[in-house]
C-alpha atoms as a PDB file:
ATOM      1  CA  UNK A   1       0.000   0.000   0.000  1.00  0.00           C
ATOM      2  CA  UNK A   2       1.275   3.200  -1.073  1.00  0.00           C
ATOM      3  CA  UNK A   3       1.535   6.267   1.085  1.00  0.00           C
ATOM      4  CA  UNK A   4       0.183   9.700  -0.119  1.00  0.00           C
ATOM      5  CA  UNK A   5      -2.072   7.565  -3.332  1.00  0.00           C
ATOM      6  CA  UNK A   6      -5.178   7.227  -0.574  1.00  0.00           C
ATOM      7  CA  UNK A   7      -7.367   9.690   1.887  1.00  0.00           C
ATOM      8  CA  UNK A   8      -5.708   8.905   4.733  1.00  0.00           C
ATOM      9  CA  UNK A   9      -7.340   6.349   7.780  1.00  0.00           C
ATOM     10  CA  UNK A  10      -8.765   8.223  10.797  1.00  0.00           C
ATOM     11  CA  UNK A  11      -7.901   7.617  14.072  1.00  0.00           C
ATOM     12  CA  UNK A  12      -9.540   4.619  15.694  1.00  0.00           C
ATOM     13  CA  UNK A  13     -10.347   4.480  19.342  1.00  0.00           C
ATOM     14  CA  UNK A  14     -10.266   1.136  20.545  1.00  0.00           C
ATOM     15  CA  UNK A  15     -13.033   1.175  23.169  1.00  0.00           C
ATOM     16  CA  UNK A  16     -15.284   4.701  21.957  1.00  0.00           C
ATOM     17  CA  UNK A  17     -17.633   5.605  24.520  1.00  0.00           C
ATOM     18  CA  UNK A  18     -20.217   7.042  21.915  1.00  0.00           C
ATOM     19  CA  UNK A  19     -22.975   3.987  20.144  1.00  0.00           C
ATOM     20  CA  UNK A  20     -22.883   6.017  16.264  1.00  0.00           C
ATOM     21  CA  UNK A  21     -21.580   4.159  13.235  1.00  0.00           C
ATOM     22  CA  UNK A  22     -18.203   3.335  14.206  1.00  0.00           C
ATOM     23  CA  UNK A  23     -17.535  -0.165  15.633  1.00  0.00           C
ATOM     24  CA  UNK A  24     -15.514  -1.573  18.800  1.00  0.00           C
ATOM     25  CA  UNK A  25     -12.946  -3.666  17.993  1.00  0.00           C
ATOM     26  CA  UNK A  26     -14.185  -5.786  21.186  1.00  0.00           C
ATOM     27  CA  UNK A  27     -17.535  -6.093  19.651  1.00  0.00           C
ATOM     28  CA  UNK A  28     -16.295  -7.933  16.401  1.00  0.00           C
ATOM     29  CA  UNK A  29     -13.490  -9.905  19.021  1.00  0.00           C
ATOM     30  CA  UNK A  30     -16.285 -11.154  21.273  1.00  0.00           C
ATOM     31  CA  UNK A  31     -18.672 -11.856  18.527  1.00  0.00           C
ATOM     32  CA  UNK A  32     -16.031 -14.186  17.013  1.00  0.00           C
ATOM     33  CA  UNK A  33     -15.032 -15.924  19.879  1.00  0.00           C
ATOM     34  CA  UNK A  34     -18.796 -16.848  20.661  1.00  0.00           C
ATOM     35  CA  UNK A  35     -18.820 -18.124  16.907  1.00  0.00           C
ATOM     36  CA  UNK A  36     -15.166 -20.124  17.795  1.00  0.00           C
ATOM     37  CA  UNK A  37     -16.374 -21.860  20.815  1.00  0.00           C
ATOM     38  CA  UNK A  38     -20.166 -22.059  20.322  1.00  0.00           C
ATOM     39  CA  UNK A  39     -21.108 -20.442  23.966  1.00  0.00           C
ATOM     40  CA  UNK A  40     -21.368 -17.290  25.570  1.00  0.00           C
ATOM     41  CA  UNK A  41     -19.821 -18.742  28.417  1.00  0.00           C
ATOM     42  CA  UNK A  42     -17.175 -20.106  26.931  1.00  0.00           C
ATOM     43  CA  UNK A  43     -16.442 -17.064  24.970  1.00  0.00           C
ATOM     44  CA  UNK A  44     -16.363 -15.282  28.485  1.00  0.00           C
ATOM     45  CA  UNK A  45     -13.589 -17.817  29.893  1.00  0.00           C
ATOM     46  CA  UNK A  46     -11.445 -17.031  26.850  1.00  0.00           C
ATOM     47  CA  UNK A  47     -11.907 -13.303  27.079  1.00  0.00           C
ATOM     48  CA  UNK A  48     -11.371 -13.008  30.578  1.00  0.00           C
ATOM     49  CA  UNK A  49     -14.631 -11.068  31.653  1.00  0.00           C
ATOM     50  CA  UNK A  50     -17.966 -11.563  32.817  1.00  0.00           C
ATOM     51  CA  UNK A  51     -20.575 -13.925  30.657  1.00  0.00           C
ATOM     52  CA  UNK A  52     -22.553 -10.194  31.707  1.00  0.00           C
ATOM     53  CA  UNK A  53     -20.218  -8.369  29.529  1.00  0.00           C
ATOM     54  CA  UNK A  54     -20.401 -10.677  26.527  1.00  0.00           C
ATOM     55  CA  UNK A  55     -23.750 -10.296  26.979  1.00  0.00           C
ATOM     56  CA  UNK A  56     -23.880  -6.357  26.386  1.00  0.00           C
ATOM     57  CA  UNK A  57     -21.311  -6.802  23.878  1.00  0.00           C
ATOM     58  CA  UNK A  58     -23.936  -8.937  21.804  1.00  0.00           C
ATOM     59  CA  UNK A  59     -26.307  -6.843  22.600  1.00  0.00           C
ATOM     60  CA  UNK A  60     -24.784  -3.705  21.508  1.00  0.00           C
ATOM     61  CA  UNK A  61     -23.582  -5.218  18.426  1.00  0.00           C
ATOM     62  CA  UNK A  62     -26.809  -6.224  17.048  1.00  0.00           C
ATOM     63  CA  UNK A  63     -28.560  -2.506  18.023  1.00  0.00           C
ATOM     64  CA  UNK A  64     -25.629  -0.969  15.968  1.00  0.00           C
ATOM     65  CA  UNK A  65     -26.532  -3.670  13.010  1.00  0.00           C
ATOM     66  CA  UNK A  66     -30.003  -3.825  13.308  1.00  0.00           C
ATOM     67  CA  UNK A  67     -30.081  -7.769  13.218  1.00  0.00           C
ATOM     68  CA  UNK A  68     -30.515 -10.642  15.138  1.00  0.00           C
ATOM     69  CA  UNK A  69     -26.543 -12.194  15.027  1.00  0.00           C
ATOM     70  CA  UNK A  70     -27.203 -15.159  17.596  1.00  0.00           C
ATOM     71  CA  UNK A  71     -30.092 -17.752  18.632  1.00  0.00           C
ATOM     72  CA  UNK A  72     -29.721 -19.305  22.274  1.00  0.00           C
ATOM     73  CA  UNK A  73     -30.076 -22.403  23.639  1.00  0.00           C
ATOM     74  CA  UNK A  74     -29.213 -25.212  25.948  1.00  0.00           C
ATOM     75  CA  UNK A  75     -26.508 -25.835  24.080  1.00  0.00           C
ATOM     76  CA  UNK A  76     -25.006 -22.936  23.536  1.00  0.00           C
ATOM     77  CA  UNK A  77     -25.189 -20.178  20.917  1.00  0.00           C
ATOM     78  CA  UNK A  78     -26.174 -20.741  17.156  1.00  0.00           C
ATOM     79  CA  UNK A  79     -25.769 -18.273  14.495  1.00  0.00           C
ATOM     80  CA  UNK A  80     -28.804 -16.572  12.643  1.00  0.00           C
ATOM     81  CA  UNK A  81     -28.373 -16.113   8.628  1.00  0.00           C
ATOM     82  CA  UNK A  82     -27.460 -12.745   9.403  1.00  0.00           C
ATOM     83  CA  UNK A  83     -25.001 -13.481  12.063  1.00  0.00           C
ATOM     84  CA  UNK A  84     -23.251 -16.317   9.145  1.00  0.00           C
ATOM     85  CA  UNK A  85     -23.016 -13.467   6.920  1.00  0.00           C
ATOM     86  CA  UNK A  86     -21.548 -11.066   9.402  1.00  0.00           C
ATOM     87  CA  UNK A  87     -18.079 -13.592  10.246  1.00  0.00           C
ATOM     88  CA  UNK A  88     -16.544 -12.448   7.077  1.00  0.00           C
ATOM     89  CA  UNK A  89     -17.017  -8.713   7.821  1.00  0.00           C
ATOM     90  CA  UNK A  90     -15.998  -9.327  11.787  1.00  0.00           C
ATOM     91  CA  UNK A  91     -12.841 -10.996  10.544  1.00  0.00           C
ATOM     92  CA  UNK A  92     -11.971  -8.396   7.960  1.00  0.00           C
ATOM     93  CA  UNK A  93     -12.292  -5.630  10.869  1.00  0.00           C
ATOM     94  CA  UNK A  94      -9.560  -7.411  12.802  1.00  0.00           C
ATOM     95  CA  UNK A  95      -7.397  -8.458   9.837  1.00  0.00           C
ATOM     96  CA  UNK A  96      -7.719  -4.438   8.275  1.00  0.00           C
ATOM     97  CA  UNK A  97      -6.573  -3.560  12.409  1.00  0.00           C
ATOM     98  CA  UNK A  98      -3.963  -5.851  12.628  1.00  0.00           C
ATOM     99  CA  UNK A  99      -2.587  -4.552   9.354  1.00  0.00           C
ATOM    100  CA  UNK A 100      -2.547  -1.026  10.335  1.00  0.00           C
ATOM    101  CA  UNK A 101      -1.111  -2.069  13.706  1.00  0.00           C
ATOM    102  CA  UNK A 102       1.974  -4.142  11.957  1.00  0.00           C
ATOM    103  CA  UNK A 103       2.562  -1.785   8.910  1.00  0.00           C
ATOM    104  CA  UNK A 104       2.447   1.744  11.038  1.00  0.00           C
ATOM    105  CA  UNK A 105       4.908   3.150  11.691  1.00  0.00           C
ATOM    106  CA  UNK A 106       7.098   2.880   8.781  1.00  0.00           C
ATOM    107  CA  UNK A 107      10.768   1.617   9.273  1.00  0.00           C
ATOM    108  CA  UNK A 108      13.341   4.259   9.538  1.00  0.00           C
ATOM    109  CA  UNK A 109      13.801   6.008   6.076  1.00  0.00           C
ATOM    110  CA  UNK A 110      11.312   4.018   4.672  1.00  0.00           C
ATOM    111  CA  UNK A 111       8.283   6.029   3.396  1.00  0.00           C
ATOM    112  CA  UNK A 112       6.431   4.139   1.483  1.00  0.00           C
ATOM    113  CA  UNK A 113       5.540   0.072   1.506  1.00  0.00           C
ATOM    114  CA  UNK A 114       4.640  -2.204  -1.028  1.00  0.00           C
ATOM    115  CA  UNK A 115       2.497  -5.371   0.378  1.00  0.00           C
ATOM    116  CA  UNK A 116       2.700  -7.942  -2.228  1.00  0.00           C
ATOM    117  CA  UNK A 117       1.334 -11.763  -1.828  1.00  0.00           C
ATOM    118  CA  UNK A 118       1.249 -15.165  -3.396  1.00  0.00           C
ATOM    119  CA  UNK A 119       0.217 -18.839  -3.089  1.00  0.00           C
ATOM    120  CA  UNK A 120       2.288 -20.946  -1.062  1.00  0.00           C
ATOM    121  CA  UNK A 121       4.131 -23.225  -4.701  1.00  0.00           C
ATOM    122  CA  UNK A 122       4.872 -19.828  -6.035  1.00  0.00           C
ATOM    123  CA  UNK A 123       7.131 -18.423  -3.436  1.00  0.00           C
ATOM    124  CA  UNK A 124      10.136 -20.457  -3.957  1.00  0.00           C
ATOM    125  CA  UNK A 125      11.868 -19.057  -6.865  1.00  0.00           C
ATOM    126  CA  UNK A 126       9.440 -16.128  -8.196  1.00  0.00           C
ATOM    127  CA  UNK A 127       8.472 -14.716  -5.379  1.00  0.00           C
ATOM    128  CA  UNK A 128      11.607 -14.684  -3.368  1.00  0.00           C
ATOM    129  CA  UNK A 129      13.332 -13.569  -7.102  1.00  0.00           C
ATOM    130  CA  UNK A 130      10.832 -10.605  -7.251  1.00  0.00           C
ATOM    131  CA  UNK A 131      11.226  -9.374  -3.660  1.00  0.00           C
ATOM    132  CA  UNK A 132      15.293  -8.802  -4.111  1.00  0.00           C
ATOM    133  CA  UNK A 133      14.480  -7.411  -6.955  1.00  0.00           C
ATOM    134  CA  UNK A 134      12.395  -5.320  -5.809  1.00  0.00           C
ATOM    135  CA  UNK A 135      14.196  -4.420  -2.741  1.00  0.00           C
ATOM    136  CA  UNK A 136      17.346  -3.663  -5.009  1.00  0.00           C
ATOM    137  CA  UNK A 137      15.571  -1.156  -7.153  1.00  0.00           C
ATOM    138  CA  UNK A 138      12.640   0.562  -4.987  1.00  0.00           C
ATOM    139  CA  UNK A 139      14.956   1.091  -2.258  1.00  0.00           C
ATOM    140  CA  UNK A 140      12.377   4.445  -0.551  1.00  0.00           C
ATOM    141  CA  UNK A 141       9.949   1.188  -0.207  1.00  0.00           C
ATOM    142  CA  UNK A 142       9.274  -1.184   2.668  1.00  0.00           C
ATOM    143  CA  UNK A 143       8.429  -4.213   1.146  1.00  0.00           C
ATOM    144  CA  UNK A 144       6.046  -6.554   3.758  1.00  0.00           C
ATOM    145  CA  UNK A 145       5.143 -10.239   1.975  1.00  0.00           C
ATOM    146  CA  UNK A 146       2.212 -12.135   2.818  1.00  0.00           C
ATOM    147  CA  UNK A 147       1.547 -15.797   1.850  1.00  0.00           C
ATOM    148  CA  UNK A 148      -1.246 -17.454   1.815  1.00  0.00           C
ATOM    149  CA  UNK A 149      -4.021 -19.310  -0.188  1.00  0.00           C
ATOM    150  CA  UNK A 150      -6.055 -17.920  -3.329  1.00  0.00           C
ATOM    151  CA  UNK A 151      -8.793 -17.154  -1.610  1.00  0.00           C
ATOM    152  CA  UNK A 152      -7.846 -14.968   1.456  1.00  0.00           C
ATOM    153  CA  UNK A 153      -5.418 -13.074  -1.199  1.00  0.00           C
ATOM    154  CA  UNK A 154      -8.030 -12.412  -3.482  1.00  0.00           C
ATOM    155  CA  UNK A 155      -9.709 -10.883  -0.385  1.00  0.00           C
ATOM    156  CA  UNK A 156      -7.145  -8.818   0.845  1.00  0.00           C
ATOM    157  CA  UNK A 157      -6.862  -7.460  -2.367  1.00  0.00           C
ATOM    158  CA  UNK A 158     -10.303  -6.791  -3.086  1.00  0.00           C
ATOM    159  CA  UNK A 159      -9.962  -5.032   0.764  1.00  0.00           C
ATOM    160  CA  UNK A 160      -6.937  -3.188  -0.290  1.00  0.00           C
ATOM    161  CA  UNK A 161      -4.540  -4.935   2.142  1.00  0.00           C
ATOM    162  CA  UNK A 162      -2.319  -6.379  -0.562  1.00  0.00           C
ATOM    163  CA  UNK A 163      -1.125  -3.988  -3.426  1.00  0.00           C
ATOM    164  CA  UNK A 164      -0.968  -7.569  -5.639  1.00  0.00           C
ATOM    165  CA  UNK A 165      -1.213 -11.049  -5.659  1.00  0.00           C
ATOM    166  CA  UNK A 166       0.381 -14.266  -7.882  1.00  0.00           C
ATOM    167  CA  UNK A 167      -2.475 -16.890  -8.343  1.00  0.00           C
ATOM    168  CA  UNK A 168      -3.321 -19.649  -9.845  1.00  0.00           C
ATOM    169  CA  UNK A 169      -7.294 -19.401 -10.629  1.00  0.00           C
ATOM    170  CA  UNK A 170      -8.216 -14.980 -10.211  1.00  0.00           C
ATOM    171  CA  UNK A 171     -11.580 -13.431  -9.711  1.00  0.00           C
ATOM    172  CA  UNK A 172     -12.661 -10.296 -11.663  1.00  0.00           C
ATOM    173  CA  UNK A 173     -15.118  -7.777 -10.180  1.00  0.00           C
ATOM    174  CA  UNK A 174     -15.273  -4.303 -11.238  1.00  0.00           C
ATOM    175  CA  UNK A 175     -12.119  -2.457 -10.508  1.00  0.00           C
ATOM    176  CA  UNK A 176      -9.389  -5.460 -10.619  1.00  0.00           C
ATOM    177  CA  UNK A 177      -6.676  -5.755 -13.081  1.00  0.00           C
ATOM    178  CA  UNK A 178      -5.848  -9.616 -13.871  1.00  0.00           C
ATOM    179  CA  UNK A 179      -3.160 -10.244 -16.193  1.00  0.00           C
ATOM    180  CA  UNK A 180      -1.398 -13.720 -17.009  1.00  0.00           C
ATOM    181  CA  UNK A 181       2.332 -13.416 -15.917  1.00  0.00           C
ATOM    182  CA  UNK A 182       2.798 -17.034 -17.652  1.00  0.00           C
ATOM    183  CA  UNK A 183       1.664 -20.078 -19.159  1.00  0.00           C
ATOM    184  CA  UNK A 184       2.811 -23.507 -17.673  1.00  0.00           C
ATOM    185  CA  UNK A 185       1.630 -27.217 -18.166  1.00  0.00           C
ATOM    186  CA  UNK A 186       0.752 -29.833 -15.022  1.00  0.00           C
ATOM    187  CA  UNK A 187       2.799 -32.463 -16.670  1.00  0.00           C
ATOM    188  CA  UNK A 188       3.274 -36.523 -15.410  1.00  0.00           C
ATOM    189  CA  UNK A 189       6.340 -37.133 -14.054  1.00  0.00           C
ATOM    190  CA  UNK A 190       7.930 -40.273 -12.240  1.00  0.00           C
ATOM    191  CA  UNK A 191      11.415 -42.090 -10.941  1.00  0.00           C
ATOM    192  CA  UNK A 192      12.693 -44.415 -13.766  1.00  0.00           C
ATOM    193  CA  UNK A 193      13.494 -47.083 -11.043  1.00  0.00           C
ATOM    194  CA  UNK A 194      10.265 -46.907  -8.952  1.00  0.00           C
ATOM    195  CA  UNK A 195       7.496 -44.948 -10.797  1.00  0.00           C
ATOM    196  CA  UNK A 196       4.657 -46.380  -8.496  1.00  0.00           C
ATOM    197  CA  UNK A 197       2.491 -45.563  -6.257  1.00  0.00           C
ATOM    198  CA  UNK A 198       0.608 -42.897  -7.938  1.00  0.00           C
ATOM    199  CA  UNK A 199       1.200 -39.787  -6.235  1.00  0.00           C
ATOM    200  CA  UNK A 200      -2.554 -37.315  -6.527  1.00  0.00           C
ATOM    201  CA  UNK A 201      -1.627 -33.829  -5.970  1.00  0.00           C
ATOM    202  CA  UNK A 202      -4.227 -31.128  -5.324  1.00  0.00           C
ATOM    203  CA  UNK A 203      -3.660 -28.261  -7.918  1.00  0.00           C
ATOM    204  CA  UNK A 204      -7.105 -26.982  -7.235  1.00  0.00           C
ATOM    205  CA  UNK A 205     -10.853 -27.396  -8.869  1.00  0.00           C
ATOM    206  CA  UNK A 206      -9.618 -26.675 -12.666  1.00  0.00           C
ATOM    207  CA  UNK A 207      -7.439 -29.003 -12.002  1.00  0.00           C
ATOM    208  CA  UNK A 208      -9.783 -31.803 -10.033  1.00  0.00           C
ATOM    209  CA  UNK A 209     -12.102 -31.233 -12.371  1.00  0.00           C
ATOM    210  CA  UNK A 210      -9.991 -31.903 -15.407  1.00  0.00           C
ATOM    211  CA  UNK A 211      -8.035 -34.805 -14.064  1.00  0.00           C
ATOM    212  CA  UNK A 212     -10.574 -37.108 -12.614  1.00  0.00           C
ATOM    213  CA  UNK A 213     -12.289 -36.759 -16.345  1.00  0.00           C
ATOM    214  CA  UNK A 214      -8.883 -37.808 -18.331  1.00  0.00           C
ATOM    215  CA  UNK A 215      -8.152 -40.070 -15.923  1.00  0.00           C
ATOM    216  CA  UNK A 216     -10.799 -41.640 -14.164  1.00  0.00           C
ATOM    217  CA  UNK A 217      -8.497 -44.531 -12.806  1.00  0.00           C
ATOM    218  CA  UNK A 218      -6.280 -42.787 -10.940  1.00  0.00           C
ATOM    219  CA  UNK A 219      -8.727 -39.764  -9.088  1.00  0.00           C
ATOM    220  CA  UNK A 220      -8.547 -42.290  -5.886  1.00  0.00           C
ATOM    221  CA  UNK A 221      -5.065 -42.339  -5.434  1.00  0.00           C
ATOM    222  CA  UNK A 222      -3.666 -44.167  -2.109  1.00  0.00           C
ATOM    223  CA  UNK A 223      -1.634 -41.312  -1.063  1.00  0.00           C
ATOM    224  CA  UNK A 224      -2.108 -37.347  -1.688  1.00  0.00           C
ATOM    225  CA  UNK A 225      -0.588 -34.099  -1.459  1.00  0.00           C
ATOM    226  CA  UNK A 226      -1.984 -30.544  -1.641  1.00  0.00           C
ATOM    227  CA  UNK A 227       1.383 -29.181  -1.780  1.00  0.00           C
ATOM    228  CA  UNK A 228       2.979 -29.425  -4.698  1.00  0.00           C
ATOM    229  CA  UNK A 229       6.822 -29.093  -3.769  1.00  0.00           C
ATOM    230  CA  UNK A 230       6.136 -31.583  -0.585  1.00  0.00           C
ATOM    231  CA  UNK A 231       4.906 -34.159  -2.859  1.00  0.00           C
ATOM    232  CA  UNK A 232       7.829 -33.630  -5.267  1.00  0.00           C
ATOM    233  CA  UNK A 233      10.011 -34.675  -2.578  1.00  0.00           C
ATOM    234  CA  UNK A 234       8.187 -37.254  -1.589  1.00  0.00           C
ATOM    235  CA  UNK A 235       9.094 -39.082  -4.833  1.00  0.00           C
ATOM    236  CA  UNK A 236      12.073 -37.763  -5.233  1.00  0.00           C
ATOM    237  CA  UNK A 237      12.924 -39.958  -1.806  1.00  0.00           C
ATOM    238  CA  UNK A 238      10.854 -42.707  -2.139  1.00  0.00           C
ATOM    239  CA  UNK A 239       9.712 -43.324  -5.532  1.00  0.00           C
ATOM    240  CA  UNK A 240       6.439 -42.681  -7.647  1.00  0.00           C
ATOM    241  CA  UNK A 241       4.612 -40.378  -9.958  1.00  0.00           C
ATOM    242  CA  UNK A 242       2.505 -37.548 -10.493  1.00  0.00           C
ATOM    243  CA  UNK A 243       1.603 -34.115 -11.414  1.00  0.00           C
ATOM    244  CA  UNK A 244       3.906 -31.241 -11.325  1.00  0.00           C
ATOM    245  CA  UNK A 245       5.025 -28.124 -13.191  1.00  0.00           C
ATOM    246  CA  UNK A 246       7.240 -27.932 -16.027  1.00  0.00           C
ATOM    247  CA  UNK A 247       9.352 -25.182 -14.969  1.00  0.00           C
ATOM    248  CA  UNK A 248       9.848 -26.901 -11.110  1.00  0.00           C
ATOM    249  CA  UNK A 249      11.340 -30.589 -12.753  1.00  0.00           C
ATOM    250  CA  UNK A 250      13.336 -29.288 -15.931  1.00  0.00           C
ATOM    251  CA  UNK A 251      16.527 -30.158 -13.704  1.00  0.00           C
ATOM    252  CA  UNK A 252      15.378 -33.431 -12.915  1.00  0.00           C
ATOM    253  CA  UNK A 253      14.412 -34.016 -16.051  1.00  0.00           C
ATOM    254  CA  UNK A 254      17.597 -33.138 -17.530  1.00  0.00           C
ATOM    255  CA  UNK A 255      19.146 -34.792 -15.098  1.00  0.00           C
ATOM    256  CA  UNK A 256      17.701 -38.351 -15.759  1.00  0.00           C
ATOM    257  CA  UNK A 257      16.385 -38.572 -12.034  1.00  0.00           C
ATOM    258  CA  UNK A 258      12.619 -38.012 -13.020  1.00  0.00           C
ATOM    259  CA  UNK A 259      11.097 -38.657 -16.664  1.00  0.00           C
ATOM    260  CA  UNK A 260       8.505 -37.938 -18.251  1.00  0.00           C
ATOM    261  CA  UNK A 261       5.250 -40.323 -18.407  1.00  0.00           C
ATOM    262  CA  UNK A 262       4.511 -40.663 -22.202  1.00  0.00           C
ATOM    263  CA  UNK A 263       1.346 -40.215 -23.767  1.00  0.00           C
ATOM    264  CA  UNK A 264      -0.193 -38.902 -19.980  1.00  0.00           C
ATOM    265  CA  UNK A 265      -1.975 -35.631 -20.675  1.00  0.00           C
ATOM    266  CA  UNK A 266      -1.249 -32.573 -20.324  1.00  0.00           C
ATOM    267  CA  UNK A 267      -3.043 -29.840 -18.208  1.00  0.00           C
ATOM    268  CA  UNK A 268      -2.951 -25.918 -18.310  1.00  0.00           C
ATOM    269  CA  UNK A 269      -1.785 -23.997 -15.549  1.00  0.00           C
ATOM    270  CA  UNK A 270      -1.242 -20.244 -15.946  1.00  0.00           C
ATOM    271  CA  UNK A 271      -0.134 -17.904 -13.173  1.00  0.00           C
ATOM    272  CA  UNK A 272      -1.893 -14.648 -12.768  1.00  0.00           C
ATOM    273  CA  UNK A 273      -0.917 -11.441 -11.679  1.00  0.00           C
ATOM    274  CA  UNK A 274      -3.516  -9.758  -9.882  1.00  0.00           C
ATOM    275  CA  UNK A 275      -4.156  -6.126  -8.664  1.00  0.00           C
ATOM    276  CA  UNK A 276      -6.518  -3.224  -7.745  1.00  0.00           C
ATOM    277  CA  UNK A 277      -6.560  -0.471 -10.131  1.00  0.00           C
ATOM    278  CA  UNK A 278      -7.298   1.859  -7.643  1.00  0.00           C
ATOM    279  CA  UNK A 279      -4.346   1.006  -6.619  1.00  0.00           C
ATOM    280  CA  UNK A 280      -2.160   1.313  -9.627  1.00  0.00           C
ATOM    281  CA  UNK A 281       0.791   4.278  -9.158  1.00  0.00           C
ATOM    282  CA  UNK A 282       4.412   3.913 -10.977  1.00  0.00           C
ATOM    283  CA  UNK A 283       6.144   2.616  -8.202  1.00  0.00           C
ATOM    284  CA  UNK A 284       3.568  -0.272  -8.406  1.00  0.00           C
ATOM    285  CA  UNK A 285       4.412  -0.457 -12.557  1.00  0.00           C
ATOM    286  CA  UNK A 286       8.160  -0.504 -11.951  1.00  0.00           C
ATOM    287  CA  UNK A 287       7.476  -3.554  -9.454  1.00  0.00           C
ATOM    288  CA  UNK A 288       5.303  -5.361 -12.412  1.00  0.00           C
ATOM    289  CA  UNK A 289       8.369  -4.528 -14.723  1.00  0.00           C
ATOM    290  CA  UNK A 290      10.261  -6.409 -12.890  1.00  0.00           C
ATOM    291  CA  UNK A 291       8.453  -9.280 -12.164  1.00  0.00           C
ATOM    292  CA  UNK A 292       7.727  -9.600 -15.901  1.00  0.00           C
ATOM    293  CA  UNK A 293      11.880  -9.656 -16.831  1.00  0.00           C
ATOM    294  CA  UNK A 294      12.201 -12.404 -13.703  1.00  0.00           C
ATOM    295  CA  UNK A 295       9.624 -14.706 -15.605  1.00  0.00           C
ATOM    296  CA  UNK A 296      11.349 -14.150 -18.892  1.00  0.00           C
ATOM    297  CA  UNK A 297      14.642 -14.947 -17.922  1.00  0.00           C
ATOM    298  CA  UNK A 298      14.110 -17.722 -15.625  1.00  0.00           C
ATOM    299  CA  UNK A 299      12.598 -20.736 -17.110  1.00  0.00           C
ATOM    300  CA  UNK A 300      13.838 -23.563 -14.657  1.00  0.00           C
ATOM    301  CA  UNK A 301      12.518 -22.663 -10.929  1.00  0.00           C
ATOM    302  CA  UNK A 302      13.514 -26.761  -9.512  1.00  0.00           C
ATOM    303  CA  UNK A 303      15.712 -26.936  -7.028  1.00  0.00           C
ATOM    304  CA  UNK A 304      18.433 -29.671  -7.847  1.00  0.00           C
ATOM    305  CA  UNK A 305      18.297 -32.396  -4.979  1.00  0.00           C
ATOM    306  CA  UNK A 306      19.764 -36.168  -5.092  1.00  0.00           C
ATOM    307  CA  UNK A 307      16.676 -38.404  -4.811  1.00  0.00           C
ATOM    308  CA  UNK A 308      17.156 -40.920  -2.062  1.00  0.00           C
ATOM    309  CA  UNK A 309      18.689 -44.697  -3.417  1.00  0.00           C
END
C-alpha cells in the first residue's frame, strides 16, 4: 500500500464511549469468539470477563446492526443467517486492524511500503526472485510479503490490504486488473526405477475437475498431497509419480532422475498477476516490470536435490 495515493485512515479508538456508526474492535473480538467456541460462556472464559459483559457486547452489536446475530439455547449459541453473513465482515475488521497495527509506523527512512502476496508453490523461486528485486531497485519502499491461499489473497486485495497477488485461478469484479504473468503445463512425471504408487496432488478445482475426467483410474489415489513441492520430494525420496510443473522438474528431467510419463496428458496452468486499479501508481508499474523480466529470464525454478537410493 502506497503512502500519499489514498485519503488517509482516521484515528480509531479502541473502546469509543459514543454507540454512532463506528464499531468496537471488542464487539467484532467477542462476537467471534462466541462463533469459535459455540457459547457465551465459553467465549467469556477465553476473554477473561464476565458472561454479563459478553452479553452487552452482543447486545450492543446487534442494536448498531439492526439484526438478530445469535439464537440461544441449551446448548449454547447458534448463528442466525445474518449473524453467518456477518463472520466475514468481523474478521476483515480485525485483519484491516492488525494490518494497520503491523505496517504503522514505517521503518526508519522508509516512506512508502509495497504489500505484495502469493500462493504458497509460487514463493520459492518467483516470489523470493521478485522481492530482491524489488528491494534492489525501490529502495524508498518497505516491502512486507504475505503468503497465503487464493482465496484470502483475493480478499485482501479486493480489501486493499495487498497492493498484488500471484495466483493460480483470479476473480474479476469491477475495478481489478488480472493479467497472465505465464503459461505452464501440469505435466506426469515419475522415478525411472520406482514410478509407483501414484502420487494425486491437489492443484485446485480446474485441475480436479480436469483430471478425474482424463483419468478416471487414478482420481482415488492411495496417497495425496496438496502441496505441490512436498509431494515432489516425496518421490524424489521414495519413488512414484505424479503431477507437477514444467518449470519446477526441468533439472530433474535433464538430469535423468525423473522422466517424463509418455502419452499422460497434459493440463494448463497459468499464473496470474492480480491487482486493484485503484491502486495502480508507478512505483507499483516498476514492481510489475520487474516481475515480468524475472519470468522471462528464468525458465527452470527446480531446485536440484539427489533423490534418495
Amino acid at each position: 500500500m502506497f503512502e500519499g495515493e489514498h485519503q488517509p485512515v482516521l484515528p480509531y479508538t479502541e473502546r469509543p464511549s459514543h454507540t454512532g456508526a463506528f464499531m468496537d474492535l471488542d464487539l467484532a473480538r467477542t462476537f467471534l469468539e462466541i462463533v469459535r467456541y459455540g457459547s457465551f460462556v465459553s467465549a467469556a472464559e477465553k476473554l477473561h470477563v464476565t458472561q454479563t459483559a459478553v452479553t452487552a457486547r452482543v447486545h450492543k452489536l446487534e442494536s448498531l446492526l439492526g439484526v438478530t446475530l445469535f439464537i440461544r439455547n441449551r446448548a449454547g449459541a447458534r448463528l442466525t443467517p445474518e449473524g453467518e453473513a456477518f463472520v466475514v465482515y468481523a474478521n476483515q475488521l480485525l485483519q484491516t486492524w492488525e494490518a494497520a497495527r503491523r505496517d504503522l509506523p514505517r521503518p526508519e527512512g522508509l516512506h512508502q511500503l509495497l504489500h505484495i502476496g502469493g500462493e504458497v508453490s509460487l514463493c520459492n523461486p518467483l516470489i523470493l526472485n521478485w522481492a530482491k528485486a524489488l528491494r534492489q531497485h525501490l529502495t524508498t519502499h518497505a516491502l512486507r510479503i504475505q503468503i497465503s491461499d487464493a482465496g484470502q489473497l483475493l480478499r485482501q486485495i479486493e480489501m486493499g490490504l495487498l497492493d498484488a497477488a500471484l495466483v493460480y485461478q483470479p476473480a474479476y469484479w469491477p475495478g481489478v486488473q488480472v493479467e497472465q504473468l505465464l503459461e505452464e503445463k501440469l505435466i506426469q512425471i515419475r522415478r525411472p526405477e520406482q514410478p509407483e504408487p501414484y502420487v494425486y496432488v491437489d492443484w485446485g478445482e480446474g485441475f480436479r475437475r480436469q483430471h478425474d475426467a482424463a483419468l478416471p483410474d487414478k482420481a482415488r489415489a492411495a496417497i495425496s498431497f496438496n502441496l505441490g513441492p512436498v509431494a515432489l520430494h516425496y518421490i524424489l525420496d521414495n519413488g512414484g509419480s505424479g503431477y507437477f510443473r514444467t518449470r519446477v522438474v526441468k533439472s530433474y528431467l535433464d538430469s535423468g532422475a525423473l522422466e517424463r510419463v509418455p502419452k499422460a496428458p497434459e493440463f494448463s496452468y497459468p499464473t496470474y498477476l492480480v491487482y486493484s486499479r485503484e491502486r495502480d501508481c508507478a512505483a507499483l508499474q516498476q514492481g510489475i516490470a520487474l516481475l515480468r523480466e524475472i519470468v522471462r529470464q528464468d525458465s527452470d525454478w527446480s531446485q536440484p536435490r539427489e533423490p534418495e537410493i
